[in-house]
PDB file of N, CA and C in Angstrom:
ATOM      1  N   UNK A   1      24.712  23.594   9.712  1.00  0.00           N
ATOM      2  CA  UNK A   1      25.636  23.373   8.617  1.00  0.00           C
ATOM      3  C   UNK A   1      25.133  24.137   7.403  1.00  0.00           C
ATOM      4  N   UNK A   2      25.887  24.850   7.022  1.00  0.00           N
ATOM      5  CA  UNK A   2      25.499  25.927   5.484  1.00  0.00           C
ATOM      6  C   UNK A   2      26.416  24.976   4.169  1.00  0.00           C
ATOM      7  N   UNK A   3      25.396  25.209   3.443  1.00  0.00           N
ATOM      8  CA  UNK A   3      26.051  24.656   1.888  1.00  0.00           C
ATOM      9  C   UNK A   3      26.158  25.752   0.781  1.00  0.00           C
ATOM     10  N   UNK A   4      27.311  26.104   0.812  1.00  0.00           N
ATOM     11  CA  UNK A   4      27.769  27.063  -0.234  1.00  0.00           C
ATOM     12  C   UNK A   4      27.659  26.486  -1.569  1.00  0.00           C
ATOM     13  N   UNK A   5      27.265  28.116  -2.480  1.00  0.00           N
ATOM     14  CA  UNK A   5      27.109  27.875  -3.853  1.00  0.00           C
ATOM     15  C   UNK A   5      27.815  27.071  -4.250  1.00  0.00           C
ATOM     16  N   UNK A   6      29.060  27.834  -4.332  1.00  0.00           N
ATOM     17  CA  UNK A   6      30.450  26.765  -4.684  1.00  0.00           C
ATOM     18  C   UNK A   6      30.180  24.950  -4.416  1.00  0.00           C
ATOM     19  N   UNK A   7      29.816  24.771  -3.329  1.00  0.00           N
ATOM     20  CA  UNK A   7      29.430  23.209  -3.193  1.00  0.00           C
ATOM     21  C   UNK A   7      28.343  22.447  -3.830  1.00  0.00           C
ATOM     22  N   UNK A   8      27.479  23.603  -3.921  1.00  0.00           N
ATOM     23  CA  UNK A   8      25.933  23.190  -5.018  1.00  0.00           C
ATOM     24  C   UNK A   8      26.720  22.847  -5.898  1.00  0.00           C
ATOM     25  N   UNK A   9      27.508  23.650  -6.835  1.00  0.00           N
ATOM     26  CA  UNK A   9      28.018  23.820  -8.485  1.00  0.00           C
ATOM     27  C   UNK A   9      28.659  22.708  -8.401  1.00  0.00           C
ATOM     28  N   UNK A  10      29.256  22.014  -7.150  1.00  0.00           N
ATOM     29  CA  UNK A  10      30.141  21.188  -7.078  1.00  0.00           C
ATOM     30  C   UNK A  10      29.354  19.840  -7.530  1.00  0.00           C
ATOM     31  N   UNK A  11      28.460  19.594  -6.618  1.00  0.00           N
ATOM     32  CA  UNK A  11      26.891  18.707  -6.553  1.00  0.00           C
ATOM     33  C   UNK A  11      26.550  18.470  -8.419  1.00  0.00           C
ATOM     34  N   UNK A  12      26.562  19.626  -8.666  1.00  0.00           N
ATOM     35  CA  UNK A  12      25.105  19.122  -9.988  1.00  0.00           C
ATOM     36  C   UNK A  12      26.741  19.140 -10.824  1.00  0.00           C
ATOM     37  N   UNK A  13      28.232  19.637 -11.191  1.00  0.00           N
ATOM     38  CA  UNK A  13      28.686  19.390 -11.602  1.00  0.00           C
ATOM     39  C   UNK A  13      29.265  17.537 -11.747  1.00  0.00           C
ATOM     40  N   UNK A  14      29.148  17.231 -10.793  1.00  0.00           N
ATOM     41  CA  UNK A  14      29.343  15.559 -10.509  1.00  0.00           C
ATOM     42  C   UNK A  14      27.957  14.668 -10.527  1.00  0.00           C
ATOM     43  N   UNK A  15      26.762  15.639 -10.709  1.00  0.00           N
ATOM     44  CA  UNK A  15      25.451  14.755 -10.786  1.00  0.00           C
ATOM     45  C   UNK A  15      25.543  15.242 -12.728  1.00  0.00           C
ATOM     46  N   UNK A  16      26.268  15.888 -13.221  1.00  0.00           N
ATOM     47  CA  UNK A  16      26.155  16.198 -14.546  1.00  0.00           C
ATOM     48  C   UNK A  16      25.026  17.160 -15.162  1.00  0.00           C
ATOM     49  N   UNK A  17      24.413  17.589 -14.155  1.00  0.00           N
ATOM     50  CA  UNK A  17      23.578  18.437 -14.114  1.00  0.00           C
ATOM     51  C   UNK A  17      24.095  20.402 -14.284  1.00  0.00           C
ATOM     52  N   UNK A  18      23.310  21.088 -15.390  1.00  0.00           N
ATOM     53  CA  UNK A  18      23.886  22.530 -15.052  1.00  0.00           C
ATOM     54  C   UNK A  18      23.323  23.225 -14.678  1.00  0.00           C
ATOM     55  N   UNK A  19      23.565  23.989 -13.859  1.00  0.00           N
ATOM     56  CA  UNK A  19      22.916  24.986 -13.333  1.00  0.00           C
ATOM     57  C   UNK A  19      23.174  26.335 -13.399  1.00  0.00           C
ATOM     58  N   UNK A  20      22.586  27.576 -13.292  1.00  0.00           N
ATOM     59  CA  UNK A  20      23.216  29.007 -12.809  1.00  0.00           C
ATOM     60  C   UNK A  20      23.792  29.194 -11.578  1.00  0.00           C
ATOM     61  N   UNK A  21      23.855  30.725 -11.613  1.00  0.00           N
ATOM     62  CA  UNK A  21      24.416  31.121 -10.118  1.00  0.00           C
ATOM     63  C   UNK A  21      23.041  30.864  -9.821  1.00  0.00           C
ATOM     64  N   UNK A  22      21.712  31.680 -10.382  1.00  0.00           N
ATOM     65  CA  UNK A  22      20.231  31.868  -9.311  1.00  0.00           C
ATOM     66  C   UNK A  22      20.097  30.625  -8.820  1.00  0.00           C
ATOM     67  N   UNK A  23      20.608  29.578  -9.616  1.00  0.00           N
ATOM     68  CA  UNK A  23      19.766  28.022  -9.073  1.00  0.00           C
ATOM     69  C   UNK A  23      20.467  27.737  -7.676  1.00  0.00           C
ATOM     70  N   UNK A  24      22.229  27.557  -8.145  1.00  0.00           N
ATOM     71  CA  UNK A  24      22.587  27.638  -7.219  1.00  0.00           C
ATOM     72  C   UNK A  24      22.340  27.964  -5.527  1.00  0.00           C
ATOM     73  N   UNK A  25      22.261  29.269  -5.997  1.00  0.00           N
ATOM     74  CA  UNK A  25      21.940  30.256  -4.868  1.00  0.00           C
ATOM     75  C   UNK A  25      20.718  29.639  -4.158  1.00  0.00           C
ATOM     76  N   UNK A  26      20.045  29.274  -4.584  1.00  0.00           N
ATOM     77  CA  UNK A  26      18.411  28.834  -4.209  1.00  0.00           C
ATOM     78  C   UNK A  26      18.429  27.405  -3.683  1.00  0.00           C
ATOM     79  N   UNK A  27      19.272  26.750  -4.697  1.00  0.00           N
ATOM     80  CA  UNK A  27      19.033  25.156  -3.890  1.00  0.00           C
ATOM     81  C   UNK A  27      20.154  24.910  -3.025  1.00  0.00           C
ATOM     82  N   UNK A  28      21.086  26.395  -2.517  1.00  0.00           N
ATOM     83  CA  UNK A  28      22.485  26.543  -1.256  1.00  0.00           C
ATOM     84  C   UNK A  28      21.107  26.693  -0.088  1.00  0.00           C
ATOM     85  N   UNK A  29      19.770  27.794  -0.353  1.00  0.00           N
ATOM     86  CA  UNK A  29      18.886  27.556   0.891  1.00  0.00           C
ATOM     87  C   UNK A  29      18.000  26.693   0.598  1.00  0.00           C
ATOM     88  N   UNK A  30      17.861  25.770   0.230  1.00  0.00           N
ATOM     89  CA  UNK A  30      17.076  24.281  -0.186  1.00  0.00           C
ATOM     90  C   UNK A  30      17.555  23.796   1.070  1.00  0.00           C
ATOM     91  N   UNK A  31      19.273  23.041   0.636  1.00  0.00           N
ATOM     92  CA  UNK A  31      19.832  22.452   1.375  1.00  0.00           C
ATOM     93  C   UNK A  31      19.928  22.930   2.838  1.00  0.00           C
ATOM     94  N   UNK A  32      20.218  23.748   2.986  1.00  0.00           N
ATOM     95  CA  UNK A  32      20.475  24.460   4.456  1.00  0.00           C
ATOM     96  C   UNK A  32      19.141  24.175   5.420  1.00  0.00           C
ATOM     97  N   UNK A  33      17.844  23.785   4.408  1.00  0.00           N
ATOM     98  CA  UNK A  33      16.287  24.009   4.757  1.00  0.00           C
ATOM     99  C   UNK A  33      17.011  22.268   5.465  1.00  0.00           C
ATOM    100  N   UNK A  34      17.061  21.795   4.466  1.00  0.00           N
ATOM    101  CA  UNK A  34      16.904  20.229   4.750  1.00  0.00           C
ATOM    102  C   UNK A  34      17.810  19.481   6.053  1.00  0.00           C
ATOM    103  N   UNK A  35      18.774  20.715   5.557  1.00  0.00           N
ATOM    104  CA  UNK A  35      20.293  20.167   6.421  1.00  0.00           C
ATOM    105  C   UNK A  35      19.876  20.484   8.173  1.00  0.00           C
ATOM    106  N   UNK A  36      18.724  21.515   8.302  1.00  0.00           N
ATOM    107  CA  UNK A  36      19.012  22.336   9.376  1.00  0.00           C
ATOM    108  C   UNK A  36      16.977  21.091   9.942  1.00  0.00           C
ATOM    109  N   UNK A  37      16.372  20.768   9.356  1.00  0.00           N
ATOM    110  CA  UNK A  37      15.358  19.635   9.498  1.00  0.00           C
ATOM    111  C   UNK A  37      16.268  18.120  10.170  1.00  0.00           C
ATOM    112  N   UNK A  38      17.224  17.805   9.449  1.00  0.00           N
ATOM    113  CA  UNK A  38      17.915  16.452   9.866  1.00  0.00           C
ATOM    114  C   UNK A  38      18.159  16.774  10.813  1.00  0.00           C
ATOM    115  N   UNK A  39      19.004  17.932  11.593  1.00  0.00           N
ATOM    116  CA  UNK A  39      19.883  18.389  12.613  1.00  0.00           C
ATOM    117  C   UNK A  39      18.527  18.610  13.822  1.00  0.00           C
ATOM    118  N   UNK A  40      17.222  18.693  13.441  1.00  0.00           N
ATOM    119  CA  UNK A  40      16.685  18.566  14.181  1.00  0.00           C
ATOM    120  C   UNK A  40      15.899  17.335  14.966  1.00  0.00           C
ATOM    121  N   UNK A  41      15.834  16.455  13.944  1.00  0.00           N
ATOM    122  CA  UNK A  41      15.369  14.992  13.786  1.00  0.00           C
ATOM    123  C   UNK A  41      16.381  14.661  14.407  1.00  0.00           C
ATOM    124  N   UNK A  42      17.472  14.503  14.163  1.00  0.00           N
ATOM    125  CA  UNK A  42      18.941  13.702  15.316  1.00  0.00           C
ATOM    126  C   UNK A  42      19.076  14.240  16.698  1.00  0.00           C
ATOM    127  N   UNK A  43      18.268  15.543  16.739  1.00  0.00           N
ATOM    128  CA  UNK A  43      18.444  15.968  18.335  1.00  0.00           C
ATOM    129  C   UNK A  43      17.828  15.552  19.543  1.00  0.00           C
ATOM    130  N   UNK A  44      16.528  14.576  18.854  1.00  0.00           N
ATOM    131  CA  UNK A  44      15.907  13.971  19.450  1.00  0.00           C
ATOM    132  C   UNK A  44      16.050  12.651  19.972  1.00  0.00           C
ATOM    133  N   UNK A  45      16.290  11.874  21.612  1.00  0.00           N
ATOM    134  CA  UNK A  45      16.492  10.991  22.155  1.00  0.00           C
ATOM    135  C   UNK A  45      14.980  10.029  21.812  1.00  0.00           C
ATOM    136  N   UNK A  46      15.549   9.073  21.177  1.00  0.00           N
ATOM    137  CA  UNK A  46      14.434   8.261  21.180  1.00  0.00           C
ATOM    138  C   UNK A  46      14.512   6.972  21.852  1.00  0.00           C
ATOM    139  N   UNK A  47      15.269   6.952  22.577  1.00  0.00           N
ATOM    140  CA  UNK A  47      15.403   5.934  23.617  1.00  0.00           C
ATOM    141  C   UNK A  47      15.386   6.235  24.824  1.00  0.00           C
ATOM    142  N   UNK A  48      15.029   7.410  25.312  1.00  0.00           N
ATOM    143  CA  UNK A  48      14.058   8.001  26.459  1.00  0.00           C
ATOM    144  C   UNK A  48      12.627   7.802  26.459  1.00  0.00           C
ATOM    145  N   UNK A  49      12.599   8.029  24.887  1.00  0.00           N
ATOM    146  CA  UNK A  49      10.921   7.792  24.699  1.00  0.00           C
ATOM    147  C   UNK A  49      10.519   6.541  24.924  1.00  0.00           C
ATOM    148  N   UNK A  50      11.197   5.711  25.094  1.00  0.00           N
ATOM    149  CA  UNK A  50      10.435   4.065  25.145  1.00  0.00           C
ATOM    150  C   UNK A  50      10.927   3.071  23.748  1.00  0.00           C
ATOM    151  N   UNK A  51      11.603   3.637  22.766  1.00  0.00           N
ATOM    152  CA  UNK A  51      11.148   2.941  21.284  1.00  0.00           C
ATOM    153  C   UNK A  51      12.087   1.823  21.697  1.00  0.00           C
ATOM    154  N   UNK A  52      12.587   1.278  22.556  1.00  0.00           N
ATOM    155  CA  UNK A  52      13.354   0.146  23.057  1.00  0.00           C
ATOM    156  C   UNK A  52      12.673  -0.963  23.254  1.00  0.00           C
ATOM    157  N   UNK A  53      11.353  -0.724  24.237  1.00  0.00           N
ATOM    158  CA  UNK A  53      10.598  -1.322  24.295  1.00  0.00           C
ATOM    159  C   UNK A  53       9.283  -1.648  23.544  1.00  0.00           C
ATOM    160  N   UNK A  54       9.406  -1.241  22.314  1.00  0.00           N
ATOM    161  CA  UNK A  54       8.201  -1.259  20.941  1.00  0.00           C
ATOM    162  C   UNK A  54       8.432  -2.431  20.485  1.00  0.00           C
ATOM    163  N   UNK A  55       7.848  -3.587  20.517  1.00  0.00           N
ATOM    164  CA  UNK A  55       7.628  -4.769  19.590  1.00  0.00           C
ATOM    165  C   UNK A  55       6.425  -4.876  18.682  1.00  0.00           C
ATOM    166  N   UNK A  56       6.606  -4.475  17.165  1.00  0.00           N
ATOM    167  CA  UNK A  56       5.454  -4.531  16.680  1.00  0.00           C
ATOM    168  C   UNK A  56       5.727  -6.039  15.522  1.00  0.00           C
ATOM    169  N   UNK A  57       4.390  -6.631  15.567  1.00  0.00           N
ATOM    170  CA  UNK A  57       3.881  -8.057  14.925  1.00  0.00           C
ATOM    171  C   UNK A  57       3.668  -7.507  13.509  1.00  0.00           C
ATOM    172  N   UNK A  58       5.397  -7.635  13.292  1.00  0.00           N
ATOM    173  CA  UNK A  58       5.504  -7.048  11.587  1.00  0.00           C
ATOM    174  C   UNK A  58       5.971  -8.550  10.913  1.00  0.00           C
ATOM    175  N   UNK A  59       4.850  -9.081   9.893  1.00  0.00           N
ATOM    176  CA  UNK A  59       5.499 -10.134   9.329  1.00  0.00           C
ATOM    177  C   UNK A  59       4.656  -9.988   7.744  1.00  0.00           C
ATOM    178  N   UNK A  60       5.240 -10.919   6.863  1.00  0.00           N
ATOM    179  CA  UNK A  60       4.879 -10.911   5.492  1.00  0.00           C
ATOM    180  C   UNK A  60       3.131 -11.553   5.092  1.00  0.00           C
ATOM    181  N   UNK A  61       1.908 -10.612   4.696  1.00  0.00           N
ATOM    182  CA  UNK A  61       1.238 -11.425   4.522  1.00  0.00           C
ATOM    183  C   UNK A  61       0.875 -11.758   3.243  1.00  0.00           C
ATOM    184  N   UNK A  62       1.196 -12.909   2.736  1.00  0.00           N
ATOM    185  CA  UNK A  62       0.636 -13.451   1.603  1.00  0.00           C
ATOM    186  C   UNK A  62      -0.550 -14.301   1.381  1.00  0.00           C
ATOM    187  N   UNK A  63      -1.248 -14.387   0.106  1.00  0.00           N
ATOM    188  CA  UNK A  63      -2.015 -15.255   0.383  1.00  0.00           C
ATOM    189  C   UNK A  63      -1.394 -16.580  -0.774  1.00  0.00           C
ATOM    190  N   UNK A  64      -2.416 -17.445  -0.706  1.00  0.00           N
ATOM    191  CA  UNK A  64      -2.216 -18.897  -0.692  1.00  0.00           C
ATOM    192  C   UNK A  64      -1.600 -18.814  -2.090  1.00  0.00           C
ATOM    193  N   UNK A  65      -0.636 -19.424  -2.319  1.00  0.00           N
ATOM    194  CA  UNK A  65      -0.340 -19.629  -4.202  1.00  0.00           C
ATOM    195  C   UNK A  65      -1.155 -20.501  -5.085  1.00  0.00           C
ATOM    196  N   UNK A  66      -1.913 -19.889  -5.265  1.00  0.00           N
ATOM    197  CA  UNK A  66      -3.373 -20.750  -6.164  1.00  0.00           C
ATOM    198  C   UNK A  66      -3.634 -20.166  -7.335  1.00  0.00           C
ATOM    199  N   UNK A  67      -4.354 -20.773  -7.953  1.00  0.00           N
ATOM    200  CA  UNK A  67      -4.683 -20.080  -9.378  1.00  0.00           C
ATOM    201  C   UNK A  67      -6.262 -19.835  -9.249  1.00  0.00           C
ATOM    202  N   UNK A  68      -7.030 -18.762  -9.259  1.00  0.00           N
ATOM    203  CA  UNK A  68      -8.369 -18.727  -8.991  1.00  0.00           C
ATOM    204  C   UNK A  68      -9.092 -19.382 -10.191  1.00  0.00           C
ATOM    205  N   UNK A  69      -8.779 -19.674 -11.027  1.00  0.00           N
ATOM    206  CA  UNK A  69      -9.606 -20.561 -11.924  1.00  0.00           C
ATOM    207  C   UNK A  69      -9.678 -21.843 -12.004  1.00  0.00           C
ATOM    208  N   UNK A  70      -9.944 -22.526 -13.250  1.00  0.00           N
ATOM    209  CA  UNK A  70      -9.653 -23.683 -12.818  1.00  0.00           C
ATOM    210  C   UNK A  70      -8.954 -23.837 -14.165  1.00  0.00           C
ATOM    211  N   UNK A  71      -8.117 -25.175 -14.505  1.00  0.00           N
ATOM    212  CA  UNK A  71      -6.867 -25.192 -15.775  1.00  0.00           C
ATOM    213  C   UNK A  71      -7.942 -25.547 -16.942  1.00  0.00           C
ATOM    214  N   UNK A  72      -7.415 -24.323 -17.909  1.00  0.00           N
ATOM    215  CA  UNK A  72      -8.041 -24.418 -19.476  1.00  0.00           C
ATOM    216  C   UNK A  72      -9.799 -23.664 -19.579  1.00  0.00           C
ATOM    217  N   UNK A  73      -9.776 -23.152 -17.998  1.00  0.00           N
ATOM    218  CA  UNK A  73     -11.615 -22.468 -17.991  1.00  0.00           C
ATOM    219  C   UNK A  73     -11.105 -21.383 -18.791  1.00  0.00           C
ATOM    220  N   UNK A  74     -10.353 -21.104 -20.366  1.00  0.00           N
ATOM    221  CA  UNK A  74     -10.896 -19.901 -21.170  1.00  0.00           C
ATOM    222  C   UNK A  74     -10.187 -20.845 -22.449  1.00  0.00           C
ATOM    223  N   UNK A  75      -9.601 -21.489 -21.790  1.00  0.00           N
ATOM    224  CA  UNK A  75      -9.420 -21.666 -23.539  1.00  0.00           C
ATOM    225  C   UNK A  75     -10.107 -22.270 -24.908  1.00  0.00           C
ATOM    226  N   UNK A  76     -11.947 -22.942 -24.535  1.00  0.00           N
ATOM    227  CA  UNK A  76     -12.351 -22.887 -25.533  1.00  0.00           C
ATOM    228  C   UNK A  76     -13.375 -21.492 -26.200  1.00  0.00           C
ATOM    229  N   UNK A  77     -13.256 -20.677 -25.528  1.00  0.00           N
ATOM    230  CA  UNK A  77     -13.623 -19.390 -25.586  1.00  0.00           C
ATOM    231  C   UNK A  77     -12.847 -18.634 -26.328  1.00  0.00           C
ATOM    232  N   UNK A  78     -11.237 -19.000 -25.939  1.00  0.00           N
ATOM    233  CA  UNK A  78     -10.161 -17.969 -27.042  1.00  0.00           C
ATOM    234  C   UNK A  78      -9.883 -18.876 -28.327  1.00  0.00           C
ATOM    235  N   UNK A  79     -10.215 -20.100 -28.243  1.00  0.00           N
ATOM    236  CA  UNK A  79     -10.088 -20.801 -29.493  1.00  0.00           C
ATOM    237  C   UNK A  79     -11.549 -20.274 -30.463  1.00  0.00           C
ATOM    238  N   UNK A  80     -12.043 -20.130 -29.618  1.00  0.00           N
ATOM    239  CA  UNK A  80     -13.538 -20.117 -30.418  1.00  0.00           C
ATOM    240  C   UNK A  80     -13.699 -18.420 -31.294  1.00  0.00           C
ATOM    241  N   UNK A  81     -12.564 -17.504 -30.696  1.00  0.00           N
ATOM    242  CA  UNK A  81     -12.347 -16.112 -31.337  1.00  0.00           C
ATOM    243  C   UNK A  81     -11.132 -16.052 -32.555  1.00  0.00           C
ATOM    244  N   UNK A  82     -10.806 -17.251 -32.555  1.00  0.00           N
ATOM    245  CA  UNK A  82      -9.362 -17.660 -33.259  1.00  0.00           C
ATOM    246  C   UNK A  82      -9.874 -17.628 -35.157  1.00  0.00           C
ATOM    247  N   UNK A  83      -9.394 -16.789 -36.267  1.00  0.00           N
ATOM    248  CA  UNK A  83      -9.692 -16.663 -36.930  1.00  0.00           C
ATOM    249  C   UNK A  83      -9.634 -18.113 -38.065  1.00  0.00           C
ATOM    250  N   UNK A  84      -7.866 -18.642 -37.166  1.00  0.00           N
ATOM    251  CA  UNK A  84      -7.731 -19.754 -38.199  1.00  0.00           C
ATOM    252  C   UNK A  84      -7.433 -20.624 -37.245  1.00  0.00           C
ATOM    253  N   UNK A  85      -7.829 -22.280 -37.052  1.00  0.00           N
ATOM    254  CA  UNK A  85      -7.194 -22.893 -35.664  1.00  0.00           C
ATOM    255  C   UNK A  85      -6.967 -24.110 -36.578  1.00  0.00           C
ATOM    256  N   UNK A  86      -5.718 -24.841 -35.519  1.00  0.00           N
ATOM    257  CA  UNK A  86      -5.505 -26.069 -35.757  1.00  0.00           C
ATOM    258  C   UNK A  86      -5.166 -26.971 -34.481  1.00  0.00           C
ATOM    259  N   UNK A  87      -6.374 -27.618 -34.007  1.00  0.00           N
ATOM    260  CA  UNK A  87      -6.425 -28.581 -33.236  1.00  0.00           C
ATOM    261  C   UNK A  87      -6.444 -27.588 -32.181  1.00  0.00           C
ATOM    262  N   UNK A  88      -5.656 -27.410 -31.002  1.00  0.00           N
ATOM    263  CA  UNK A  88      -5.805 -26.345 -29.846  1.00  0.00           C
ATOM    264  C   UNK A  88      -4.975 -25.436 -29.871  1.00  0.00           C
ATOM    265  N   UNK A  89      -4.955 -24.993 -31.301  1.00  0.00           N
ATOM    266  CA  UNK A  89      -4.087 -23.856 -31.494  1.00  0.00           C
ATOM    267  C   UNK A  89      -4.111 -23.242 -32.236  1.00  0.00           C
ATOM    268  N   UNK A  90      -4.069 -21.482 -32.177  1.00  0.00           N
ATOM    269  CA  UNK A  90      -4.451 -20.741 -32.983  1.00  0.00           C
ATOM    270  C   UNK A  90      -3.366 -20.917 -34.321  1.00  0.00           C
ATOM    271  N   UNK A  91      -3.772 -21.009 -35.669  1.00  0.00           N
ATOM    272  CA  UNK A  91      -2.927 -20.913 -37.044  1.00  0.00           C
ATOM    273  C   UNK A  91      -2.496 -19.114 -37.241  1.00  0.00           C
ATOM    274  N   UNK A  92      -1.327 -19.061 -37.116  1.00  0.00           N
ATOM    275  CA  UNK A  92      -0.965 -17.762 -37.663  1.00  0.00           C
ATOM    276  C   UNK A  92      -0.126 -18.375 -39.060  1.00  0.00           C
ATOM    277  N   UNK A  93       0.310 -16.838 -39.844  1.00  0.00           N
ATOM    278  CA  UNK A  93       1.095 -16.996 -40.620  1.00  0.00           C
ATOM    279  C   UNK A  93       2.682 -17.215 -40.041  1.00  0.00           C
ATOM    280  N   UNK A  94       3.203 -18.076 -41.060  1.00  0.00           N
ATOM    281  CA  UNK A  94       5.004 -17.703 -40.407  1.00  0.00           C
ATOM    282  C   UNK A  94       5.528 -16.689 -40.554  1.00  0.00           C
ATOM    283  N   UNK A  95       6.493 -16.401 -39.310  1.00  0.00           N
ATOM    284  CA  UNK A  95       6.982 -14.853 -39.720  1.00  0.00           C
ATOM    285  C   UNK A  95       8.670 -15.143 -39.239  1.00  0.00           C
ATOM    286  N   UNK A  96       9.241 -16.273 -39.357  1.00  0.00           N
ATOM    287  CA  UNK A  96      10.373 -16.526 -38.817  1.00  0.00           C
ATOM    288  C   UNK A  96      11.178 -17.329 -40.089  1.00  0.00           C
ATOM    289  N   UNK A  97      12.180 -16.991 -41.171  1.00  0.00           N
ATOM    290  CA  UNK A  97      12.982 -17.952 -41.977  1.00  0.00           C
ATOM    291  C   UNK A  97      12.361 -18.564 -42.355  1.00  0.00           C
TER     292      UNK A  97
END
């Protein structure tokens, strides 16, 4: 399958993209590169090869939903960097109305 200039211009005109004739011309044998790679990839029977019989042990691995610390192991450490605090909480200025 060949992709004419005309169809490139067509391409980057509807991708909003501009191009020249040279680009054109160049990404008409881009495509033809790519077009004429697929056409070879589809020529191939892969259900001669066996891939019918391929079961692979594809599943999700996660690990446990935990928190590796333990609750509040930093917060007298970030209170303790806190310039102005009140009770367990850092004092800023207001910056809201």
């Amino acid at each position: 399958m060949s992709v004419s200039t005309e169809e490139v211009k067509k391409f980057a005109d509807l991708s909003r993209i501009e191009i020249n004739d040279a680009e054109a011309e160049e990404l008409s044998k881009e495509f033809d590169s790519i077009l004429g790679y697929i056409d070879t990839i589809q020529s191939f029977d892969v259900l001669e090869a066996g891939a019918e019989n391929v079961h692979l042990d594809i599943h999700n691995v996660m690990r446990d939903d935990k928190d590796p610390h333990e609750p509040n192991a930093f917060t007298a450490d970030l209170l303790s960097q806190a310039p102005q605090k009140e009770g367990r909480f850092w004092k800023v200025k207001k910056i809201l109305g």
